[in-house]
Protein backbone atom coordinates (compact mmCIF):
# COMPACT_ATOMS: atom_id res chain seq x y z
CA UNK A 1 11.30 28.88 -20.17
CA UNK A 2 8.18 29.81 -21.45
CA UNK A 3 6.87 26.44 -21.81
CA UNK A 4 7.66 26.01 -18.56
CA UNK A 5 5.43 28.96 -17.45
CA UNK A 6 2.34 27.58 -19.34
CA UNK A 7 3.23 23.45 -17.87
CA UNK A 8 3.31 25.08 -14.44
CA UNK A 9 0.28 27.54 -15.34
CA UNK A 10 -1.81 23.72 -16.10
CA UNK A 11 -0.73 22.06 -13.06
CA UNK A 12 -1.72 25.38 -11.30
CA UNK A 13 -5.35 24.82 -12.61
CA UNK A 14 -6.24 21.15 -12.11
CA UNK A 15 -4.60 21.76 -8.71
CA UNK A 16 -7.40 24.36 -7.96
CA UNK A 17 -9.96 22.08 -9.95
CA UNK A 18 -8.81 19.20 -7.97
CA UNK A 19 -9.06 21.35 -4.56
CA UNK A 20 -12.63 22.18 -5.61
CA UNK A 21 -13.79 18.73 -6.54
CA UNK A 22 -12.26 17.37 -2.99
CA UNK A 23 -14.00 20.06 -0.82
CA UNK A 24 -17.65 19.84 -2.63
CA UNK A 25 -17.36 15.96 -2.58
CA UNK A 26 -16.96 16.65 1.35
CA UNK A 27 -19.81 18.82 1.48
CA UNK A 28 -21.85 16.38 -0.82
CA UNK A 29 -21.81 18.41 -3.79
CA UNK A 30 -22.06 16.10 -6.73
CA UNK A 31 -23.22 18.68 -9.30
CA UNK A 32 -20.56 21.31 -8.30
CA UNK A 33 -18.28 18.29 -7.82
CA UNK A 34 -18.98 17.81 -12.13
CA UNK A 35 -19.02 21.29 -12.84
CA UNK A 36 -15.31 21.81 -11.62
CA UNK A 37 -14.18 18.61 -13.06
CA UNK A 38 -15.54 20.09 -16.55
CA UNK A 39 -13.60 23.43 -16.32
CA UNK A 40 -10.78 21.92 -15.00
CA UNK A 41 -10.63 19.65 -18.05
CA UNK A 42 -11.79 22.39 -20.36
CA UNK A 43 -9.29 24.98 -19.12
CA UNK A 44 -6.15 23.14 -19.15
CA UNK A 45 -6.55 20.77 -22.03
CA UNK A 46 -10.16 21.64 -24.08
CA UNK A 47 -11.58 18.61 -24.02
CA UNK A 48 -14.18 17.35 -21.87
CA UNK A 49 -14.02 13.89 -19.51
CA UNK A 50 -15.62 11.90 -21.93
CA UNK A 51 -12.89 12.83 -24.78
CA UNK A 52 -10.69 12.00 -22.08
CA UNK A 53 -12.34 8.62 -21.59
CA UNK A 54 -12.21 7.97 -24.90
CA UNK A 55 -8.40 8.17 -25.30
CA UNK A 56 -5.89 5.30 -25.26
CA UNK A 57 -3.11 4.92 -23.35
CA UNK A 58 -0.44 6.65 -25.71
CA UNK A 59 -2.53 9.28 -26.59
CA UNK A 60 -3.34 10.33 -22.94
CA UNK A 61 0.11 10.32 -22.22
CA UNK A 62 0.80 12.54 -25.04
CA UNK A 63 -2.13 14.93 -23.87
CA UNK A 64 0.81 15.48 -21.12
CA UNK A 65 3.66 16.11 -23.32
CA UNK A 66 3.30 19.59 -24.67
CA UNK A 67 5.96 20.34 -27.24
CA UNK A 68 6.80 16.98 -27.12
CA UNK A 69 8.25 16.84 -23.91
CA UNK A 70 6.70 14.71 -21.47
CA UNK A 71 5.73 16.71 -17.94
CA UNK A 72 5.73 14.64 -15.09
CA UNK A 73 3.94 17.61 -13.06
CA UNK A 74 1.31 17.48 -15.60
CA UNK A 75 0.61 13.99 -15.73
CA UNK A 76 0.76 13.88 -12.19
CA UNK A 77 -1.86 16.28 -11.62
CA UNK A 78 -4.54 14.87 -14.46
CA UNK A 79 -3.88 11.50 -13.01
CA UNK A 80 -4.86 12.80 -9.41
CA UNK A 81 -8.21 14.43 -10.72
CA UNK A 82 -9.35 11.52 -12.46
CA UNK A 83 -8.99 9.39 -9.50
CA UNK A 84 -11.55 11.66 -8.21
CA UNK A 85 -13.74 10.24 -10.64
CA UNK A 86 -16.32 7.31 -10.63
CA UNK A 87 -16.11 6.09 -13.99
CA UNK A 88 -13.78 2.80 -14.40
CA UNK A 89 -12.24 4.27 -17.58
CA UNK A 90 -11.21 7.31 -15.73
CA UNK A 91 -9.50 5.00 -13.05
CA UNK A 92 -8.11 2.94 -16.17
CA UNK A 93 -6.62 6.33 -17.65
CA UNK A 94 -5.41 7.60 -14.14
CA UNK A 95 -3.17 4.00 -13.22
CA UNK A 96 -2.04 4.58 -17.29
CA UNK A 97 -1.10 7.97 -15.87
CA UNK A 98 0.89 7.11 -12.74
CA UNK A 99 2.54 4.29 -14.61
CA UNK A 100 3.92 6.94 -17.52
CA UNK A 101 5.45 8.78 -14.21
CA UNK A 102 7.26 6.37 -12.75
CA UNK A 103 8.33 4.60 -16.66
CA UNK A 104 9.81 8.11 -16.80
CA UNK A 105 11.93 7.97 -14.31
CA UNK A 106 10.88 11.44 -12.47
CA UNK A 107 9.84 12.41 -8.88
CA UNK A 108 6.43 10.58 -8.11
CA UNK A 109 4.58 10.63 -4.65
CA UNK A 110 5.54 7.80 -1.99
CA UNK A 111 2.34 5.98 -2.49
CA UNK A 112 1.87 6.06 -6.01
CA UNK A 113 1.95 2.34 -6.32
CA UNK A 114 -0.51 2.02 -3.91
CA UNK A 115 -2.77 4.61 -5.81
CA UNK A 116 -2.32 2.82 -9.30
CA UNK A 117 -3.39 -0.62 -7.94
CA UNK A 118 -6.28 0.95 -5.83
CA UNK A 119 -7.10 2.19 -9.22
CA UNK A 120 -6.96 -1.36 -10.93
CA UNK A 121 -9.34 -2.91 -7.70
């Protein structure tokens, strides 16, 4: 139960970092846009987008398996903020994402195979 709390706790925060990035991207915010992409990153995992970058596909996946036990919530969530992203490897690490979710077998949004081959365009 508890590491339920701190999973839902996680999604909780890159849902409010991803909320953040999406309404200072509208208001053309770049350096706000980075700002709450760093905390985000920081608060929920403490490591920053270029650690994040730097990670291959099993270990990224991992990052989203707390305990051992994958989260589909979790990875869900990262995936979604680093689609906000520019950078090609956080696209690459985003698709790896999505495709860990629906390997999994779990819940995953409508359009998610639409989202992972945007991602690979």
């Amino acid at each position: 139960m508890i590491q339920k709390d701190v999973i839902l706790r996680q999604v909780q925060q890159l849902a409010q970092a991803l909320a953040n990035i999406l309404f200072n991207k509208r208001e053309r915010r770049p350096d706000l846009v980075e700002d709450h992409m760093t905390m985000g990153l920081r608060d929920v995992f403490d490591r920053d987008l270029a650690q994040l970058q730097a990670l291959n596909r099993d270990e990224i996946v991992e990052l989203c398996s707390p305990g051992s036990v994958f989260s589909s919530e979790l990875t869900l969530a990262l995936a979604d903020l680093l689609r906000e992203d520019g950078a090609p490897e956080s696209h690459e690490r985003a698709a790896w994402l999505y495709e860990a979710a629906v390997e999994a077998g779990e819940l995953v949004p409508m359009d998610i195979h639409d989202r992972i081959e945007a991602l690979r365009a």
